[in-house]
N, C-alpha and C. Protein backbone atom coordinates (compact mmCIF):
# COMPACT_ATOMS: atom_id res chain seq x y z
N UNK A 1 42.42 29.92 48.44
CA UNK A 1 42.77 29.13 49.61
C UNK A 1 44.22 28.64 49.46
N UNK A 2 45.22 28.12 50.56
CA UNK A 2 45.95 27.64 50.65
C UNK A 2 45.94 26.46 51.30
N UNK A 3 47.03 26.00 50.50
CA UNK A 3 47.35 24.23 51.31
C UNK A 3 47.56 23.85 52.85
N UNK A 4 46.63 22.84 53.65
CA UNK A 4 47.24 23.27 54.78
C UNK A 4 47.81 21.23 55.09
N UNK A 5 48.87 21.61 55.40
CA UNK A 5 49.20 19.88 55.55
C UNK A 5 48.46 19.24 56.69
N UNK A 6 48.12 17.98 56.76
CA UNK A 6 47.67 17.53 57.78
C UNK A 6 48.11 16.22 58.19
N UNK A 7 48.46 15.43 57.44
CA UNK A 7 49.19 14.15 57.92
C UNK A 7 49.91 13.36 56.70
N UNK A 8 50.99 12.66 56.85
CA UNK A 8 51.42 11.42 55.60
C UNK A 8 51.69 10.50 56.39
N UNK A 9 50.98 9.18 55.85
CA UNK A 9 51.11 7.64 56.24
C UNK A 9 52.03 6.73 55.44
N UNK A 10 52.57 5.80 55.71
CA UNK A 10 53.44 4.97 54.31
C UNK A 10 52.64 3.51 54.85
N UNK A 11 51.31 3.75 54.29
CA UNK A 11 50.41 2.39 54.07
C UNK A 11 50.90 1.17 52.89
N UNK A 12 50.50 -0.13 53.07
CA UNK A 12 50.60 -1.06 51.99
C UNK A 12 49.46 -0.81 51.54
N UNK A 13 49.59 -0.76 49.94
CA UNK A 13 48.62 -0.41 49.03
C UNK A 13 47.48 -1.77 49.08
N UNK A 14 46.43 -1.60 49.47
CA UNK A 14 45.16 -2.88 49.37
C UNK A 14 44.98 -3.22 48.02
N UNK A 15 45.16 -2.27 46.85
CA UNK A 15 44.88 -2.95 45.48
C UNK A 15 45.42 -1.24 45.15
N UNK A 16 45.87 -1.48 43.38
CA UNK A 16 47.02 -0.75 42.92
C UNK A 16 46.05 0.50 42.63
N UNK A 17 46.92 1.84 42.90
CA UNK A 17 46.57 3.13 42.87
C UNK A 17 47.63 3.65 41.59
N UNK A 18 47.43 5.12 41.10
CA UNK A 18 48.08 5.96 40.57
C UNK A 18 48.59 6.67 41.13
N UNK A 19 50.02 6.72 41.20
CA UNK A 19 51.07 8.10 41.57
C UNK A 19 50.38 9.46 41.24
N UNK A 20 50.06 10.29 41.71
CA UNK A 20 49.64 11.68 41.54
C UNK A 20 51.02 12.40 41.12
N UNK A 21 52.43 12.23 41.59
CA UNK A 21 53.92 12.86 40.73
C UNK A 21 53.90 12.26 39.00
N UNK A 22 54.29 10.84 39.39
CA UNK A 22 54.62 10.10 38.17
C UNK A 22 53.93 9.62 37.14
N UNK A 23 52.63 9.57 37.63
CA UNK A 23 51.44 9.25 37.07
C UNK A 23 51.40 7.49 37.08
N UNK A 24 52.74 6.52 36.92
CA UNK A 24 52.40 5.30 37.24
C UNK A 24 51.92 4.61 38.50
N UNK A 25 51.62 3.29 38.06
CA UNK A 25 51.02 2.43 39.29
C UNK A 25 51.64 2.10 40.12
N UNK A 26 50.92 2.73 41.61
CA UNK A 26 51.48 2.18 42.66
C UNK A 26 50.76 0.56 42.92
N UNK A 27 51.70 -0.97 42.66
CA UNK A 27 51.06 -1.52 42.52
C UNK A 27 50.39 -2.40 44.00
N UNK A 28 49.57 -3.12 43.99
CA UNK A 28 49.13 -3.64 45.44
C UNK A 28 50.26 -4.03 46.20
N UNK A 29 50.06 -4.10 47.80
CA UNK A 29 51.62 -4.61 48.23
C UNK A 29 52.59 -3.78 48.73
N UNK A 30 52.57 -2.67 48.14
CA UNK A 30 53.38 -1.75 48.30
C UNK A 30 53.66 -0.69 48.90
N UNK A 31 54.38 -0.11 49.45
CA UNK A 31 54.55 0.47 50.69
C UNK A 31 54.31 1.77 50.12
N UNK A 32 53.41 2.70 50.50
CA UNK A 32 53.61 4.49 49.57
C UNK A 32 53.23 5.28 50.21
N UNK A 33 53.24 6.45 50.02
CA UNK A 33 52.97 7.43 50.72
C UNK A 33 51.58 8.21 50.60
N UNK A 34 50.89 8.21 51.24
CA UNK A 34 49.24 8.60 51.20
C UNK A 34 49.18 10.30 51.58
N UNK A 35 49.40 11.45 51.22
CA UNK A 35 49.37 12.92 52.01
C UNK A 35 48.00 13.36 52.07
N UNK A 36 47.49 14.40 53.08
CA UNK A 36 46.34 14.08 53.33
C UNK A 36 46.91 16.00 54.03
N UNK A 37 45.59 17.06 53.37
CA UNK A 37 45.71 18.22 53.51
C UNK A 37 44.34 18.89 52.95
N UNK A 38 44.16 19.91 53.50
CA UNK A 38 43.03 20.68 52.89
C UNK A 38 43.52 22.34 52.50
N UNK A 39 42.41 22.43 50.96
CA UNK A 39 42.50 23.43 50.28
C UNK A 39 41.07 23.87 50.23
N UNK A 40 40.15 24.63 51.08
CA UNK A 40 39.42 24.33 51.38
C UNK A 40 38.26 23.27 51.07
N UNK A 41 39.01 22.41 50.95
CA UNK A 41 37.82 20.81 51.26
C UNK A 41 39.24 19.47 51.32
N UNK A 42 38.97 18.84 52.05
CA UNK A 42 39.67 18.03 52.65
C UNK A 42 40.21 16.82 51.37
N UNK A 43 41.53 16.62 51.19
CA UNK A 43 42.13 16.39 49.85
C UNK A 43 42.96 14.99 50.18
N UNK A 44 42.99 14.42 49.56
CA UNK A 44 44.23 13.14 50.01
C UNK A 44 44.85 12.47 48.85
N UNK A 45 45.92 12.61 48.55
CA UNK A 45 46.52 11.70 47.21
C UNK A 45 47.67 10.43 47.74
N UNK A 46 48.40 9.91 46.53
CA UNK A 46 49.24 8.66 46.99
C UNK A 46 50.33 9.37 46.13
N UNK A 47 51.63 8.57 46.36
CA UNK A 47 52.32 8.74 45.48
C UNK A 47 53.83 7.52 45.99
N UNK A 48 55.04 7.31 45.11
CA UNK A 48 55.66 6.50 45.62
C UNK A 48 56.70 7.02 46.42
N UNK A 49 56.91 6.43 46.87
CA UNK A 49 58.01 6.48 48.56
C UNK A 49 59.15 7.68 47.62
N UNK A 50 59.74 6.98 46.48
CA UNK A 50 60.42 7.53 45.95
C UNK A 50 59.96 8.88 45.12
N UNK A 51 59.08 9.02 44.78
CA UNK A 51 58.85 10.29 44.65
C UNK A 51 58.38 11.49 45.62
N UNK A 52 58.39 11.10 46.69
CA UNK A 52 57.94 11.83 48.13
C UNK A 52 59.24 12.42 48.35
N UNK A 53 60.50 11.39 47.99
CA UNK A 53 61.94 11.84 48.13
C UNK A 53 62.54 13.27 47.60
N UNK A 54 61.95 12.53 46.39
CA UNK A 54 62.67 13.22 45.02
C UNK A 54 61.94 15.14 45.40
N UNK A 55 60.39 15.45 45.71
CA UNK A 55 60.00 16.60 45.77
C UNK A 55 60.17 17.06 47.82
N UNK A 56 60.89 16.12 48.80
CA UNK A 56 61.02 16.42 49.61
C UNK A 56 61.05 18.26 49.83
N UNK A 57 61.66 19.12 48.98
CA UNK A 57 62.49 19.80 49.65
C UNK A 57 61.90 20.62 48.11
N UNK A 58 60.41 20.39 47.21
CA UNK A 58 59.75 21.63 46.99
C UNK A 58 59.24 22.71 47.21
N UNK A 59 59.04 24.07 47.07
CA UNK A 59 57.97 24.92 47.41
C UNK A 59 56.94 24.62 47.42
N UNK A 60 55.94 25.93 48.19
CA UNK A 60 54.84 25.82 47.49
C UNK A 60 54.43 25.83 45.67
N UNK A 61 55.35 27.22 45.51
CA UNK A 61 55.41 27.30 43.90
C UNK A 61 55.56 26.18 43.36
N UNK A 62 56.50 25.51 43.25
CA UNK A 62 57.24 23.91 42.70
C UNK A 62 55.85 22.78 42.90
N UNK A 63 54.89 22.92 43.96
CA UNK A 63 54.09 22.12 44.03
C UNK A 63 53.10 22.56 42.92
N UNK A 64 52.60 23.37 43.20
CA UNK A 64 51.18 24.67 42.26
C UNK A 64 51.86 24.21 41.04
N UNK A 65 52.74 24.56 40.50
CA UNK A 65 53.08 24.67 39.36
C UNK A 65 54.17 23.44 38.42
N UNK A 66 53.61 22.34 38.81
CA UNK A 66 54.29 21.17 38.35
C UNK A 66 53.34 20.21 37.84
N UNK A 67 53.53 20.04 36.52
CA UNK A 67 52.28 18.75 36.42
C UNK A 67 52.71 17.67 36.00
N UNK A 68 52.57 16.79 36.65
CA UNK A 68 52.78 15.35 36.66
C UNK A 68 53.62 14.80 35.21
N UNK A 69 53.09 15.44 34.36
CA UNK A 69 53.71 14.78 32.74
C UNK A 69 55.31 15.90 32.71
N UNK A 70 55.38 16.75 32.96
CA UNK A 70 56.47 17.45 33.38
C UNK A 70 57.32 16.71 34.22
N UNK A 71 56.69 16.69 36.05
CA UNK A 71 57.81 15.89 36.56
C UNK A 71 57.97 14.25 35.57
N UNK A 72 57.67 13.63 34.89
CA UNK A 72 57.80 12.23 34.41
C UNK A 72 58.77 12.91 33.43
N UNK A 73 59.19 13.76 32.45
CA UNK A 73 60.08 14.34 31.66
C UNK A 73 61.37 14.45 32.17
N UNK A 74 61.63 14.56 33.75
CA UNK A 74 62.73 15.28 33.87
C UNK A 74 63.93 14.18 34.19
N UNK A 75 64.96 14.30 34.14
CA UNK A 75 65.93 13.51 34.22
C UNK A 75 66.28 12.70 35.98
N UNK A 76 65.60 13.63 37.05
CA UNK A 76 65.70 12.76 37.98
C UNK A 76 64.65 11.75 37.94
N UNK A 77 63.03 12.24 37.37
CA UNK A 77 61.99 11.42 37.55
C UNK A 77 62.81 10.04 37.03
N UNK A 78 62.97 10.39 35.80
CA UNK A 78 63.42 8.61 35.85
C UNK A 78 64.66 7.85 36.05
N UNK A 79 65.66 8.63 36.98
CA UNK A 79 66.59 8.12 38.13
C UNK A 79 65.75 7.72 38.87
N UNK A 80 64.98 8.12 39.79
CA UNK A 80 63.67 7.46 40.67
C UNK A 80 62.71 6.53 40.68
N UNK A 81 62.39 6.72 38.85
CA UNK A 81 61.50 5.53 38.45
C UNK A 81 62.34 4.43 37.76
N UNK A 82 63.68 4.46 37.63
CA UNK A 82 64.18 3.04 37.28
C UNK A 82 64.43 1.94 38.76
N UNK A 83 64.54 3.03 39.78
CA UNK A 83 64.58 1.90 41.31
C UNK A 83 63.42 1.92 41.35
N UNK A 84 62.33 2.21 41.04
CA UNK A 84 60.91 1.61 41.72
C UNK A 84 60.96 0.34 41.36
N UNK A 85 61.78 -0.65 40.68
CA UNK A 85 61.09 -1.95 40.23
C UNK A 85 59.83 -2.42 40.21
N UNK A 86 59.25 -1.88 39.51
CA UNK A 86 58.20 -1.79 39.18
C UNK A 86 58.12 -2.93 37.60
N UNK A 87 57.34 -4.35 37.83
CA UNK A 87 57.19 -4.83 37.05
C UNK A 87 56.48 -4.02 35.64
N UNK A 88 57.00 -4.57 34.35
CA UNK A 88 56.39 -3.97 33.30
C UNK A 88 55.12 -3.80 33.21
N UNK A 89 54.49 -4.45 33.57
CA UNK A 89 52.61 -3.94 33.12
C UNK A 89 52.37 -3.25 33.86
N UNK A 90 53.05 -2.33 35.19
CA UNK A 90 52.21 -1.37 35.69
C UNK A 90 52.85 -0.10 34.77
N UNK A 91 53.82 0.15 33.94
CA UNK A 91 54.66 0.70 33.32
C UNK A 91 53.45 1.33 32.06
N UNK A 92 52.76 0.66 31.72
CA UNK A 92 51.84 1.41 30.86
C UNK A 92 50.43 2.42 31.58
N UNK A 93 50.52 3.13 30.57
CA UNK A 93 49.67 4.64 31.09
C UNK A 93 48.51 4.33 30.92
């Protein structure tokens, strides 16, 4: 099956989620991005505003084939994750 997009919202988080890119906490409060697509069965993840940025302008390949502890390695991830201000305790894994 393939990905088929179906909508992104930039909801305030009701209580703190995990980034599906970065793997840290999106914490309550916070404004993020919710994507919402089916591979055959209907799929929905979060992730932060700023990392929605950062993979704007991925492939499909780049999506399939990226895993989260990879993008957190790379030198933009944490250009991106030093503006999240993100207090320290959501900072642990």
């Amino acid at each position: 099956m393939s990905w088929t997009h179906i909508s992104d919202t930039k909801p305030k988080a009701r209580r703190d989620y995990r980034c599906e890119l970065c793997g840290l906490t999106i914490p309550k409060g916070i404004v993020h991005v919710k994507r919402v697509g089916a591979d055959g069965e209907l799929i929905s993840f979060r992730m932060h505003v700023q990392c929605d940025e950062a993979t704007r302008k991925w492939s499909f390949e780049e999506w399939e084939n990226t895993e989260p502890w990879t993008f957190r390695n790379e030198d933009l991830a944490g250009e991106i994750l030093s503006k999240l201000l993100i207090p320290d305790k959501y900072l642990k894994h």
